[in-house]
PDB file of N, CA and C in Angstrom:
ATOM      1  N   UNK A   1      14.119  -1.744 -37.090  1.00  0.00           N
ATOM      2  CA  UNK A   1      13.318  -2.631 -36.297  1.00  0.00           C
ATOM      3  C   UNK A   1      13.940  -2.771 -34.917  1.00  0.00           C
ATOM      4  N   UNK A   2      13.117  -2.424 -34.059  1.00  0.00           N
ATOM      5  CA  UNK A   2      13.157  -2.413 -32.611  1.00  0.00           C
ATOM      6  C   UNK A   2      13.630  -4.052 -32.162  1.00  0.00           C
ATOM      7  N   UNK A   3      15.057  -4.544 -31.261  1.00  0.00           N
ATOM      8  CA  UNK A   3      14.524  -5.684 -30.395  1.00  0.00           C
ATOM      9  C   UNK A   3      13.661  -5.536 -29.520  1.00  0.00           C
ATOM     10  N   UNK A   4      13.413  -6.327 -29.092  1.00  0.00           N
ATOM     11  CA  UNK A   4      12.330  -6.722 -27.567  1.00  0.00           C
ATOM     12  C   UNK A   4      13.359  -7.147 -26.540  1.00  0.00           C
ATOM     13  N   UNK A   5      13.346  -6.510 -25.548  1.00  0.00           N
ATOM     14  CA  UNK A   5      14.213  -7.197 -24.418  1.00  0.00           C
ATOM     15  C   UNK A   5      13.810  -8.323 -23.536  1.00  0.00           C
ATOM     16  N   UNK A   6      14.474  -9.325 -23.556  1.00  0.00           N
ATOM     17  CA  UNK A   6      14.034 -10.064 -23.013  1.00  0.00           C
ATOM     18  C   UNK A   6      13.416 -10.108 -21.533  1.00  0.00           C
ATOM     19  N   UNK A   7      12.571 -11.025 -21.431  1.00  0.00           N
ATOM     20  CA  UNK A   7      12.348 -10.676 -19.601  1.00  0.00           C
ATOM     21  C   UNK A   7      12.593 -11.183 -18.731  1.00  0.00           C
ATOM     22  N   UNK A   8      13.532 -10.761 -17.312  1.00  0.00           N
ATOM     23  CA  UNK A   8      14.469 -11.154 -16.819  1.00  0.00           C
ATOM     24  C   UNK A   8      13.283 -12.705 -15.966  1.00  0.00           C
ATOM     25  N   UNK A   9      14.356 -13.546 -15.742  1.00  0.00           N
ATOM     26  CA  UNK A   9      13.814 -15.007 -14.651  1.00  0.00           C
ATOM     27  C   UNK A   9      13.244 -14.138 -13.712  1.00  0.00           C
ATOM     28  N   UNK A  10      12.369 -15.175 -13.521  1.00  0.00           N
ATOM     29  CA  UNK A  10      11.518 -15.077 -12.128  1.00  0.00           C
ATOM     30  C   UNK A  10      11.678 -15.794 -10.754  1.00  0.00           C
ATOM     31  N   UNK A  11      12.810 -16.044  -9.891  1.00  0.00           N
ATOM     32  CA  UNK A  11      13.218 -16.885  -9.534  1.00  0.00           C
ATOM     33  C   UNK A  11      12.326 -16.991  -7.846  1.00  0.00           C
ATOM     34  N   UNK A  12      12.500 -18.433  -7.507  1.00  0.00           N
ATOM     35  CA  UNK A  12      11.325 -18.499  -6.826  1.00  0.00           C
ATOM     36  C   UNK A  12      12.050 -19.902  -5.255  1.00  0.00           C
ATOM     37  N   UNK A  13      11.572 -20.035  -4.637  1.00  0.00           N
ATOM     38  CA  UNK A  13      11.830 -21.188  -3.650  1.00  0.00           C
ATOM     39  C   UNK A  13      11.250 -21.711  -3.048  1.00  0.00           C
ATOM     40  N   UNK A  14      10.530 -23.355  -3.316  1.00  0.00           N
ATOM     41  CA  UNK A  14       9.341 -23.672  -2.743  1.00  0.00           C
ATOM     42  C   UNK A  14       9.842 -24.377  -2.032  1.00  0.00           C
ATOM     43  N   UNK A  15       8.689 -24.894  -0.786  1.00  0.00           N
ATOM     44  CA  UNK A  15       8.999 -26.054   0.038  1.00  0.00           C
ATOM     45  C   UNK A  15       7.752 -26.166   1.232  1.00  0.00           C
ATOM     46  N   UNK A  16       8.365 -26.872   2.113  1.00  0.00           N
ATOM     47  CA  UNK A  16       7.120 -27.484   2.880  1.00  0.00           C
ATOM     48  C   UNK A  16       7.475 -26.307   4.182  1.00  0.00           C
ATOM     49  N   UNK A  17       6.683 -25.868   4.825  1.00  0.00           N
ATOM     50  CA  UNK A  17       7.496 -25.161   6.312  1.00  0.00           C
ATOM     51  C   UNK A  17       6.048 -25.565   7.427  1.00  0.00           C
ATOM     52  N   UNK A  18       6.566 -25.880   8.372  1.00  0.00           N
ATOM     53  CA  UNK A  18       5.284 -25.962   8.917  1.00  0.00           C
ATOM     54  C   UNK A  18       3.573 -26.728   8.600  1.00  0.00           C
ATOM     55  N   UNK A  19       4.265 -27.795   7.640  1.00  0.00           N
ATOM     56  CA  UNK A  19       3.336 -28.592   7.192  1.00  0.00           C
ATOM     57  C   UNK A  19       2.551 -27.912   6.090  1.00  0.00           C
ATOM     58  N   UNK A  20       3.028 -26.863   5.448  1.00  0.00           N
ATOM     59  CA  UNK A  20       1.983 -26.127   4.751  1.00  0.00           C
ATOM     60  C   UNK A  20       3.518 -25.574   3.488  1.00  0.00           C
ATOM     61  N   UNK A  21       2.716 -26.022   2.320  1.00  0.00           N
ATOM     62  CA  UNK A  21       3.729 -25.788   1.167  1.00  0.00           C
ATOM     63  C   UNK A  21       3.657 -24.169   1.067  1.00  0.00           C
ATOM     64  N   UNK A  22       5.028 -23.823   1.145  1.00  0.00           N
ATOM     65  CA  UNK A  22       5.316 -22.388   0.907  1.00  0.00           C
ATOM     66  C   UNK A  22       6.401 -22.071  -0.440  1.00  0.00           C
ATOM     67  N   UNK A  23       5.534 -21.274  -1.400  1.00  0.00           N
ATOM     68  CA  UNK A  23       6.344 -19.984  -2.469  1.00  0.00           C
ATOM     69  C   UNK A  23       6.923 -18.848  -2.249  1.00  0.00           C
ATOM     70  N   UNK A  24       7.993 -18.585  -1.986  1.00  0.00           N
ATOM     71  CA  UNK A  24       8.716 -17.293  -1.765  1.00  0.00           C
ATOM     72  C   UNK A  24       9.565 -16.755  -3.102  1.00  0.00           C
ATOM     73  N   UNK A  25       9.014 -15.522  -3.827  1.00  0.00           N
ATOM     74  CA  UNK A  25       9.682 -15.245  -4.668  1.00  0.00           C
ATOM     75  C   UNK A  25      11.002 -13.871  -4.472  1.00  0.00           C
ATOM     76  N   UNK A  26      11.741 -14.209  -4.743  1.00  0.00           N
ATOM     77  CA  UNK A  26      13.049 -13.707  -4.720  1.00  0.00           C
ATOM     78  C   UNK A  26      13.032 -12.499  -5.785  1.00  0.00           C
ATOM     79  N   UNK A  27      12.984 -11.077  -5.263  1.00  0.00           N
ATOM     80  CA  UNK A  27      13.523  -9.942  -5.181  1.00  0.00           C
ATOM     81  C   UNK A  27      14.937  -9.664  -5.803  1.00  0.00           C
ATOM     82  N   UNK A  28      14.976  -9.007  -7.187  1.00  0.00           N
ATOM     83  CA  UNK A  28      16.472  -8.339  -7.405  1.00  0.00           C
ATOM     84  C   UNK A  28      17.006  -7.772  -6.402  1.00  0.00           C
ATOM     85  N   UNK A  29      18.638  -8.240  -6.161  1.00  0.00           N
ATOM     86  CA  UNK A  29      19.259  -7.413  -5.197  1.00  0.00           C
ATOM     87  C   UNK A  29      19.454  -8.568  -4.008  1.00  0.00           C
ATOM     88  N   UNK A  30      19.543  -8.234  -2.933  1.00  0.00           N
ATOM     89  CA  UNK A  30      19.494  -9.099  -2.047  1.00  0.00           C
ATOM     90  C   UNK A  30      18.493  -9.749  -1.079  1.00  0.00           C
ATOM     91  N   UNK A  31      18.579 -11.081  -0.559  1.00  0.00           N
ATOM     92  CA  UNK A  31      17.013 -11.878  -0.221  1.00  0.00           C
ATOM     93  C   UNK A  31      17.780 -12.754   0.854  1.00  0.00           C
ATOM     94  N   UNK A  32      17.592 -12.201   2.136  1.00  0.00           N
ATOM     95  CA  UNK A  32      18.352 -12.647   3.195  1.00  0.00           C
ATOM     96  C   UNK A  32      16.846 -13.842   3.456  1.00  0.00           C
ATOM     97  N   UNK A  33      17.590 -15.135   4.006  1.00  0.00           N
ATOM     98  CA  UNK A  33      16.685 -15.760   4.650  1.00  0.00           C
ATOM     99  C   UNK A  33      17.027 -16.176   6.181  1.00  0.00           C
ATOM    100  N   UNK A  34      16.323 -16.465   7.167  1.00  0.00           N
ATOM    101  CA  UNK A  34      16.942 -16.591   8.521  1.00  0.00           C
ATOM    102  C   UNK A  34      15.281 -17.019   9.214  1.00  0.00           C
ATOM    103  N   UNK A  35      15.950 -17.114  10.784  1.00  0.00           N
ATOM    104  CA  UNK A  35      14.871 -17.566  11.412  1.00  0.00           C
ATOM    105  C   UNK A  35      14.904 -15.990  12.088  1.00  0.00           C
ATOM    106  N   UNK A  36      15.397 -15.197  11.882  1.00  0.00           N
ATOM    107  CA  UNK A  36      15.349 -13.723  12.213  1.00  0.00           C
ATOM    108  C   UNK A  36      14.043 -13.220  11.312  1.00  0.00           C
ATOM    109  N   UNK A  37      12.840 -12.749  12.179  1.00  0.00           N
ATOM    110  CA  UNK A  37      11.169 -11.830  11.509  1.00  0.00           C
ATOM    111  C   UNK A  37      11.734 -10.751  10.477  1.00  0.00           C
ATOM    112  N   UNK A  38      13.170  -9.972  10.301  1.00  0.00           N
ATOM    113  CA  UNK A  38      13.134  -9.593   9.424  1.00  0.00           C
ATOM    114  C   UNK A  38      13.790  -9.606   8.061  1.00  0.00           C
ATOM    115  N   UNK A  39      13.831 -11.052   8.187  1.00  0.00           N
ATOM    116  CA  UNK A  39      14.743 -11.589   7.022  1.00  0.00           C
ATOM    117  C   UNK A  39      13.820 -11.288   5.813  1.00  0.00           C
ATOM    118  N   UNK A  40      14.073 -11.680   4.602  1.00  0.00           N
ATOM    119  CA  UNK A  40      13.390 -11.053   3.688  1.00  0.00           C
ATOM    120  C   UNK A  40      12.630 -12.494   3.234  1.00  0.00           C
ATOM    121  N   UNK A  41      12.856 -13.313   3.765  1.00  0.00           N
ATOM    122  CA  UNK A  41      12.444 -14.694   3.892  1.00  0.00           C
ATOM    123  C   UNK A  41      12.764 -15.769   5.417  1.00  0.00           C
ATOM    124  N   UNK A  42      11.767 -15.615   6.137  1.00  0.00           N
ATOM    125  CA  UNK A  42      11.275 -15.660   7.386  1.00  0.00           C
ATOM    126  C   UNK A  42      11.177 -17.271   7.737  1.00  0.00           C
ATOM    127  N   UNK A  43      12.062 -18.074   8.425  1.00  0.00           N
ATOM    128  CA  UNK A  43      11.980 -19.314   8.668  1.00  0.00           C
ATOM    129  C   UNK A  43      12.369 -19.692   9.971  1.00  0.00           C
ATOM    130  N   UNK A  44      10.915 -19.741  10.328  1.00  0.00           N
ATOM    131  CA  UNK A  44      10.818 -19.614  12.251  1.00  0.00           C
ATOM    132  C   UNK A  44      10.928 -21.209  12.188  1.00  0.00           C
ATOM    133  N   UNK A  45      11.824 -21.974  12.303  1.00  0.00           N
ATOM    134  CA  UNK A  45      12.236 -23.267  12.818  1.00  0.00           C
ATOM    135  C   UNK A  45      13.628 -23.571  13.651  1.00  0.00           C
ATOM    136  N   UNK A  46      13.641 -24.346  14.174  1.00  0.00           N
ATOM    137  CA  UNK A  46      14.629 -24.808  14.936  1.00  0.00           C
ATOM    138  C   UNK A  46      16.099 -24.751  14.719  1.00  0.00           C
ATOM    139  N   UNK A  47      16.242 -25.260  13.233  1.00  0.00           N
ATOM    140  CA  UNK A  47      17.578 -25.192  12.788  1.00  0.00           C
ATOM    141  C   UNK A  47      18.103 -24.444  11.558  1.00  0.00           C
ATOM    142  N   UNK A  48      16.947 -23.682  12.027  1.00  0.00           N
ATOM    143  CA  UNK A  48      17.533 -22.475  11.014  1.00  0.00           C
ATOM    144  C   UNK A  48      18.244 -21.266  11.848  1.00  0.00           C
ATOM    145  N   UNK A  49      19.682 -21.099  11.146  1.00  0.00           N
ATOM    146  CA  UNK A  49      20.020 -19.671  11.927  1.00  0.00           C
ATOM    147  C   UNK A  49      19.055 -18.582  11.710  1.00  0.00           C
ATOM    148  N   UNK A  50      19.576 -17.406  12.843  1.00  0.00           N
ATOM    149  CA  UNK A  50      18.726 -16.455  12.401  1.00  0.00           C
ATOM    150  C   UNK A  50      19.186 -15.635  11.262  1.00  0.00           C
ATOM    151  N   UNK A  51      20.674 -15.273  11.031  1.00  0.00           N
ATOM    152  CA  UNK A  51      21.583 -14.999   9.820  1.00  0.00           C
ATOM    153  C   UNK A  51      21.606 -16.782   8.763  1.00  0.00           C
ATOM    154  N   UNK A  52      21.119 -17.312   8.160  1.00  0.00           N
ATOM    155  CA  UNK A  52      21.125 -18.761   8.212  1.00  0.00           C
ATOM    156  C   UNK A  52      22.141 -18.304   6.430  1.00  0.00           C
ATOM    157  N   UNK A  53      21.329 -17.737   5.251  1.00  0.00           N
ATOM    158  CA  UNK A  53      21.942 -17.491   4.275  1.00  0.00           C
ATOM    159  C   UNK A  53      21.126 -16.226   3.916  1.00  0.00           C
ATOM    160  N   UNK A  54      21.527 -15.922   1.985  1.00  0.00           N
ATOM    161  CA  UNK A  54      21.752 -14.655   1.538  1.00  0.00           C
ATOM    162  C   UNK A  54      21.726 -15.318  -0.259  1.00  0.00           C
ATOM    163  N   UNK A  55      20.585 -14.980  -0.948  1.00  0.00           N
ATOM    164  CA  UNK A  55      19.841 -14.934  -2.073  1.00  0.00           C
ATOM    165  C   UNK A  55      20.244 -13.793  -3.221  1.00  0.00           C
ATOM    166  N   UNK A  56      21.276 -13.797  -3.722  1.00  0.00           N
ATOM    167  CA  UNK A  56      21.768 -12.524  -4.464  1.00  0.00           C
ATOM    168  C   UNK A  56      21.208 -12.586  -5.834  1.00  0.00           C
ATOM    169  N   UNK A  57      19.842 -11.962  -6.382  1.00  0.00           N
ATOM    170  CA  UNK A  57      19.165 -12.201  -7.421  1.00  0.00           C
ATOM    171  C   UNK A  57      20.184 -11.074  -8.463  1.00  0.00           C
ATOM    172  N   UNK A  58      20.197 -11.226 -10.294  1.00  0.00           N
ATOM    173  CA  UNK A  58      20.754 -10.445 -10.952  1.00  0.00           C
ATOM    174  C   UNK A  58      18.883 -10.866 -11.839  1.00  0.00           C
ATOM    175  N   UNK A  59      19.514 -10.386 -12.931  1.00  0.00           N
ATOM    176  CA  UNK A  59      18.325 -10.540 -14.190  1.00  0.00           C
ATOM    177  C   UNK A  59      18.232 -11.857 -14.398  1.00  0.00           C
ATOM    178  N   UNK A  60      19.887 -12.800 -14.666  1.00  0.00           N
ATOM    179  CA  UNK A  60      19.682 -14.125 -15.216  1.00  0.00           C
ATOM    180  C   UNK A  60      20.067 -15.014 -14.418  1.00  0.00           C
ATOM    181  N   UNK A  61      20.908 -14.955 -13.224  1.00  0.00           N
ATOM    182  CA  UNK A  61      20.846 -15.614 -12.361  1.00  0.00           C
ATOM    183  C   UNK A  61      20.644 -15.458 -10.782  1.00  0.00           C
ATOM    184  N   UNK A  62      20.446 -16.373  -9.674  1.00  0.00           N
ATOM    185  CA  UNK A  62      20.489 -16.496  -8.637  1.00  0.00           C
ATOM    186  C   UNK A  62      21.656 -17.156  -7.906  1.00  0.00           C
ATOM    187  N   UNK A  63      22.158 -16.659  -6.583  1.00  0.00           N
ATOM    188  CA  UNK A  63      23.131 -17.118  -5.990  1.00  0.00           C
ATOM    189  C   UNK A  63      23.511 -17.054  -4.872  1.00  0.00           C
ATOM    190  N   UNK A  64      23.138 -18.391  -3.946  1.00  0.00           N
ATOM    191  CA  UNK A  64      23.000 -18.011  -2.509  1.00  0.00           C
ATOM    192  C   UNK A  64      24.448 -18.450  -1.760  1.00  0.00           C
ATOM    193  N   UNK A  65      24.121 -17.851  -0.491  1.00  0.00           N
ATOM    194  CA  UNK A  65      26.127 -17.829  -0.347  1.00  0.00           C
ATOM    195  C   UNK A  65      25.263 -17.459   1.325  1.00  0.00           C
ATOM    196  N   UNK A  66      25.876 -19.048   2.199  1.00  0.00           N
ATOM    197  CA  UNK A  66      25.860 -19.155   3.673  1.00  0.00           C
ATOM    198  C   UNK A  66      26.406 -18.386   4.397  1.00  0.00           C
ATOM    199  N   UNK A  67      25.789 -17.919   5.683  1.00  0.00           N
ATOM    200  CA  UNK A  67      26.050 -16.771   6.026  1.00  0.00           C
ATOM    201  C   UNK A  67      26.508 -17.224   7.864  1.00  0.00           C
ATOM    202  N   UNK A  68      27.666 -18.523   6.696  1.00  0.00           N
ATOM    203  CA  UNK A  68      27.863 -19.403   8.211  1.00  0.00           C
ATOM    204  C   UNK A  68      27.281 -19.669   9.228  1.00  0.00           C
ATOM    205  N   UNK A  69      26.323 -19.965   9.080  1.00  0.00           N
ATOM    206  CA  UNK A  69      25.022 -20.724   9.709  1.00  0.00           C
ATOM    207  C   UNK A  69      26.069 -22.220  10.331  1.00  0.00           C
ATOM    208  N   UNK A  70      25.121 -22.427  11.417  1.00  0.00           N
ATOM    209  CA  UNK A  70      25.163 -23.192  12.378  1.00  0.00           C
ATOM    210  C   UNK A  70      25.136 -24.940  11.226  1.00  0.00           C
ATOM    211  N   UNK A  71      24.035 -25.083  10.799  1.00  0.00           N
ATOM    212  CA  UNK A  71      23.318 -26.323  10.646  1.00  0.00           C
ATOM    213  C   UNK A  71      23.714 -26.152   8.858  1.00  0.00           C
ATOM    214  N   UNK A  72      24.853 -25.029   8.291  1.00  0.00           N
ATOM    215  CA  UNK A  72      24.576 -25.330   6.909  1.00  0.00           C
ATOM    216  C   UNK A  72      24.008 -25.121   5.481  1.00  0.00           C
ATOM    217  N   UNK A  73      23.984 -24.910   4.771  1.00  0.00           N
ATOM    218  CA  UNK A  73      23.171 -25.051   3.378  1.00  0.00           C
ATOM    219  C   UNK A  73      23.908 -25.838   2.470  1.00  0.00           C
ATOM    220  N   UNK A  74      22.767 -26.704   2.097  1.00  0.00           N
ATOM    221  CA  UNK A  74      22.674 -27.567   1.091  1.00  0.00           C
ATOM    222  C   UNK A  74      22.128 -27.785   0.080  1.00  0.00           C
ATOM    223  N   UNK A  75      23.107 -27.889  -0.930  1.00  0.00           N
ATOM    224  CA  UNK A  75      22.226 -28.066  -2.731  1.00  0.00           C
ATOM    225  C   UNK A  75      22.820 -29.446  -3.030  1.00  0.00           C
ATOM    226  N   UNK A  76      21.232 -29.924  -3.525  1.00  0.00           N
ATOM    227  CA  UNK A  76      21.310 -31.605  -3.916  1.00  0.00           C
ATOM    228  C   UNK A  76      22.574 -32.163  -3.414  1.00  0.00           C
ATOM    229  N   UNK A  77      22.038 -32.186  -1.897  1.00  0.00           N
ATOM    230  CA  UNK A  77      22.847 -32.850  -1.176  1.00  0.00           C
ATOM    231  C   UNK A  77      24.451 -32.463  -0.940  1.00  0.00           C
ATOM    232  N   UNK A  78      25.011 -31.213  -0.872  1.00  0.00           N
ATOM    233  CA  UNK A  78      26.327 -31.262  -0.756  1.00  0.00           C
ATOM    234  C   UNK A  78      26.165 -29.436  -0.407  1.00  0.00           C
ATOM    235  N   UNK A  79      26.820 -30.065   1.119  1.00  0.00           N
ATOM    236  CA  UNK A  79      27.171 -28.607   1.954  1.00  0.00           C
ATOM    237  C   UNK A  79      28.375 -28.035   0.901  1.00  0.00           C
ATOM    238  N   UNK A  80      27.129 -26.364   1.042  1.00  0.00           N
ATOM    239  CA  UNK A  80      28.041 -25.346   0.000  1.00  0.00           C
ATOM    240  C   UNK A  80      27.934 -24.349   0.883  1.00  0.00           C
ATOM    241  N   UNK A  81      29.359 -23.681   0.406  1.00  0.00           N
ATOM    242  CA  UNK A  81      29.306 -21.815   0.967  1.00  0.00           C
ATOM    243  C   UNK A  81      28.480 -21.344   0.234  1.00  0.00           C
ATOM    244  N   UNK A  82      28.959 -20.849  -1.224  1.00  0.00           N
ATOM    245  CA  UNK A  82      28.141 -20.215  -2.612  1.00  0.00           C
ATOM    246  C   UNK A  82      27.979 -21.148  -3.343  1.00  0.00           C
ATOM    247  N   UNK A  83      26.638 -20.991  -3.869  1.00  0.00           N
ATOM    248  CA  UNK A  83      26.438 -21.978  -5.200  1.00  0.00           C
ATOM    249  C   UNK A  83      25.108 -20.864  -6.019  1.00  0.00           C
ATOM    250  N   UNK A  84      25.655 -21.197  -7.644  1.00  0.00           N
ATOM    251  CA  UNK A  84      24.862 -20.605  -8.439  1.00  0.00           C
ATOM    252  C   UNK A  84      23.606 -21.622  -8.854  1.00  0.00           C
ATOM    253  N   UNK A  85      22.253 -21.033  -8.475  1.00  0.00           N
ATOM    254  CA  UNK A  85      20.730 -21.872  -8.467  1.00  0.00           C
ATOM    255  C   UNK A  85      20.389 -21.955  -9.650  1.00  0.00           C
ATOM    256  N   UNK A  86      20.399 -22.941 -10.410  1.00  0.00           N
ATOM    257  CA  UNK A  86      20.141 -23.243 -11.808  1.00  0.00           C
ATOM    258  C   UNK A  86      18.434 -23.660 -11.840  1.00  0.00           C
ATOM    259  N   UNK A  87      18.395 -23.644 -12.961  1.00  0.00           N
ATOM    260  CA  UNK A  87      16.786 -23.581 -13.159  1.00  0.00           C
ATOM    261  C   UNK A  87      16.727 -25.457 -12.824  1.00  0.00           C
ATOM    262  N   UNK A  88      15.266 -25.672 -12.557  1.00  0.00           N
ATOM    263  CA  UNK A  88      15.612 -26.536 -11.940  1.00  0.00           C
ATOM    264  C   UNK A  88      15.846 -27.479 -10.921  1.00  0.00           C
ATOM    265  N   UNK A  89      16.969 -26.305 -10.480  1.00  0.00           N
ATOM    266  CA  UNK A  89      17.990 -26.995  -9.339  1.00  0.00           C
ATOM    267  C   UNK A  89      17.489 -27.461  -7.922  1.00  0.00           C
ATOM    268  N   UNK A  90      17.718 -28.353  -7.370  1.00  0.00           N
ATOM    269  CA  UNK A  90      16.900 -29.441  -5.785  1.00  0.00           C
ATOM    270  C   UNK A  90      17.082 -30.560  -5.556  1.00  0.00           C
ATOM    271  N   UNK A  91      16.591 -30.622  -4.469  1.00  0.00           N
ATOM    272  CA  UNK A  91      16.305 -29.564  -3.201  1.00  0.00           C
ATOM    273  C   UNK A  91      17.535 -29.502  -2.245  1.00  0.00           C
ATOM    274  N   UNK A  92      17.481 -28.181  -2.338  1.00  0.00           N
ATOM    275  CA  UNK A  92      18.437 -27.755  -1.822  1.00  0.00           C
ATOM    276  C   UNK A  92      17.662 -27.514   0.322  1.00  0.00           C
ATOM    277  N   UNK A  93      18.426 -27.663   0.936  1.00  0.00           N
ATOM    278  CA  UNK A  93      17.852 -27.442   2.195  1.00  0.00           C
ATOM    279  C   UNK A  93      18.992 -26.491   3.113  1.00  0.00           C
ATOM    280  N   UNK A  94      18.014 -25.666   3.865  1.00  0.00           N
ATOM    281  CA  UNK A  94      18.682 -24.725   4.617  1.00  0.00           C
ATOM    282  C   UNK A  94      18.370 -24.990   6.435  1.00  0.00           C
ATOM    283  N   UNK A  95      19.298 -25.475   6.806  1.00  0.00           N
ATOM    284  CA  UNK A  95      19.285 -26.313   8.196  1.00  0.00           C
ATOM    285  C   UNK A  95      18.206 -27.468   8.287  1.00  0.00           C
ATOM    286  N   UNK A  96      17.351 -27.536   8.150  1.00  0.00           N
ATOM    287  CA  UNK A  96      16.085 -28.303   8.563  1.00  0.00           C
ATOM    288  C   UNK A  96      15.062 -28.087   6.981  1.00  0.00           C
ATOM    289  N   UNK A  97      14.636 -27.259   6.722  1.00  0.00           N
ATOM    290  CA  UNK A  97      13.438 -27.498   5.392  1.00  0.00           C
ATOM    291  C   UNK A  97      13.836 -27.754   4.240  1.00  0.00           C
ATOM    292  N   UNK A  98      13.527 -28.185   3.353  1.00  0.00           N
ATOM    293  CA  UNK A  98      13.922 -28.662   2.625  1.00  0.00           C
ATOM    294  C   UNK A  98      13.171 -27.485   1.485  1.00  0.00           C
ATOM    295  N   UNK A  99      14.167 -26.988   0.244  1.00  0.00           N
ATOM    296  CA  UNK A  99      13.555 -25.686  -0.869  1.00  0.00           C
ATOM    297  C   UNK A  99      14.282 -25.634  -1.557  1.00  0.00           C
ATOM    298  N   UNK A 100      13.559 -25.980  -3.353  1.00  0.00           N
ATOM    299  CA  UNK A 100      13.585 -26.170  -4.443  1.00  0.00           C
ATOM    300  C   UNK A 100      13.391 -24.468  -4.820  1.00  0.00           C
ATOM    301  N   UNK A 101      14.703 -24.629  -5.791  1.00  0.00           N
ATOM    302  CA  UNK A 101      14.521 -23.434  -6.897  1.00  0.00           C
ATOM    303  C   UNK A 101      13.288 -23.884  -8.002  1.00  0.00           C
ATOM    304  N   UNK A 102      12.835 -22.446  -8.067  1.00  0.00           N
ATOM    305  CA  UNK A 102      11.784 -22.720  -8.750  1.00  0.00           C
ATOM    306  C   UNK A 102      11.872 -21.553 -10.121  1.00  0.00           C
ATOM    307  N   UNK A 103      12.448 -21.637 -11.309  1.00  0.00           N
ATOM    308  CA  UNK A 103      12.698 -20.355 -12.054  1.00  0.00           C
ATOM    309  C   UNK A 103      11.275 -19.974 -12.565  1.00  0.00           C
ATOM    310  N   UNK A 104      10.229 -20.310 -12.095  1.00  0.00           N
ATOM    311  CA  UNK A 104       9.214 -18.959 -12.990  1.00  0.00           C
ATOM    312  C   UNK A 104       9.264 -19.313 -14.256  1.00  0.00           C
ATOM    313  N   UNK A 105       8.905 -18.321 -14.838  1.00  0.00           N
ATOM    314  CA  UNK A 105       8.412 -17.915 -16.312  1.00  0.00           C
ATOM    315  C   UNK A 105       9.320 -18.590 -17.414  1.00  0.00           C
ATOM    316  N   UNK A 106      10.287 -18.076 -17.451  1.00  0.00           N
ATOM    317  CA  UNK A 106      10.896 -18.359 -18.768  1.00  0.00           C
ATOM    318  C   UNK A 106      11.717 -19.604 -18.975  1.00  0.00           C
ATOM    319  N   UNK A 107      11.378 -19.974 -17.568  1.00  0.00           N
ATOM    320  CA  UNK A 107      12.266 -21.412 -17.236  1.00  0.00           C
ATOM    321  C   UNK A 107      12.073 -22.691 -17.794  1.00  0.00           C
ATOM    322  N   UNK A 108      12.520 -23.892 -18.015  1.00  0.00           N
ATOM    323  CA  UNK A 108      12.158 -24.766 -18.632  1.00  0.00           C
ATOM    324  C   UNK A 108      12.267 -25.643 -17.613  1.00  0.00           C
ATOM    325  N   UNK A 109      12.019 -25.686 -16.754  1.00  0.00           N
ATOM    326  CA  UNK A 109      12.249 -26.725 -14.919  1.00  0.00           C
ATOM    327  C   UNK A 109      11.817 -27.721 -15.380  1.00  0.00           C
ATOM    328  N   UNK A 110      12.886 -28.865 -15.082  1.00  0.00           N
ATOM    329  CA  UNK A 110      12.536 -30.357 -14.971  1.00  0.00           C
ATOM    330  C   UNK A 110      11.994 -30.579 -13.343  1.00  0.00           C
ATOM    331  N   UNK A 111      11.108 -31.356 -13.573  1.00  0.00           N
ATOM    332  CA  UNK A 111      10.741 -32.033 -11.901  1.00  0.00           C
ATOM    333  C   UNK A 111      11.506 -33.256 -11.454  1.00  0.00           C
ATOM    334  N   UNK A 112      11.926 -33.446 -10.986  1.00  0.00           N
ATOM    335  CA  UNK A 112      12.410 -34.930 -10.457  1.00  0.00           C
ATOM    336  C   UNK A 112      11.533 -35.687 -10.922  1.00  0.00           C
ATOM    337  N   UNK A 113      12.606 -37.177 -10.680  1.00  0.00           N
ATOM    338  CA  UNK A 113      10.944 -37.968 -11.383  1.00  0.00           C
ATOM    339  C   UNK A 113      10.936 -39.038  -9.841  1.00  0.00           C
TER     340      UNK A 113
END
């Protein structure tokens, strides 16, 4: 009898940008975000660097790691270099917007209450 492999998280980052709620789903491998057009996640605001951070997806986890940015990254409230994104996990904010991990599929995400 055959296992079934499991199927890897779907990991995801929502938030408000520009008055308009935005989903960006995160790519195995690497998921640069910046106020730089060719980041792999595009955040044309003020206090976002253009190198701002860096989204290192595997199968089961996510793990973003500042790319010494000016203004910072923050998970639930506490400036981090690297931190591993738990299902869940928020809101985390990157200079100015504020973006919640969002695990997708297999996740069991609590919402704030």
């Amino acid at each position: 009898m055959s296992k079934k492999k499991a199927q890897p998280h779907v990991f995801r980052l929502r938030g408000e940008i520009d008055g308009q709620e935005r989903i960006f789903t995160l790519t195995p491998g690497e998921n640069t975000i910046g106020a730089n057009p060719e980041s792999s996640i595009h955040l044309p605001v003020a206090k976002v660097s253009r190198r701002h951070a860096v989204v290192r997806v595997s199968e089961d986890e996510a793990i973003v790691d500042d790319l010494d940015s000016t203004n910072g990254t923050f998970v639930n409230g506490i400036r981090v270099r690297t931190k591993v994104l738990r299902e869940g996990l928020g809101p985390g904010r990157l200079g100015d917007p504020d973006l919640r991990s969002d695990p997708g599929k297999r996740a069991r995400a609590r919402r704030p209450a």
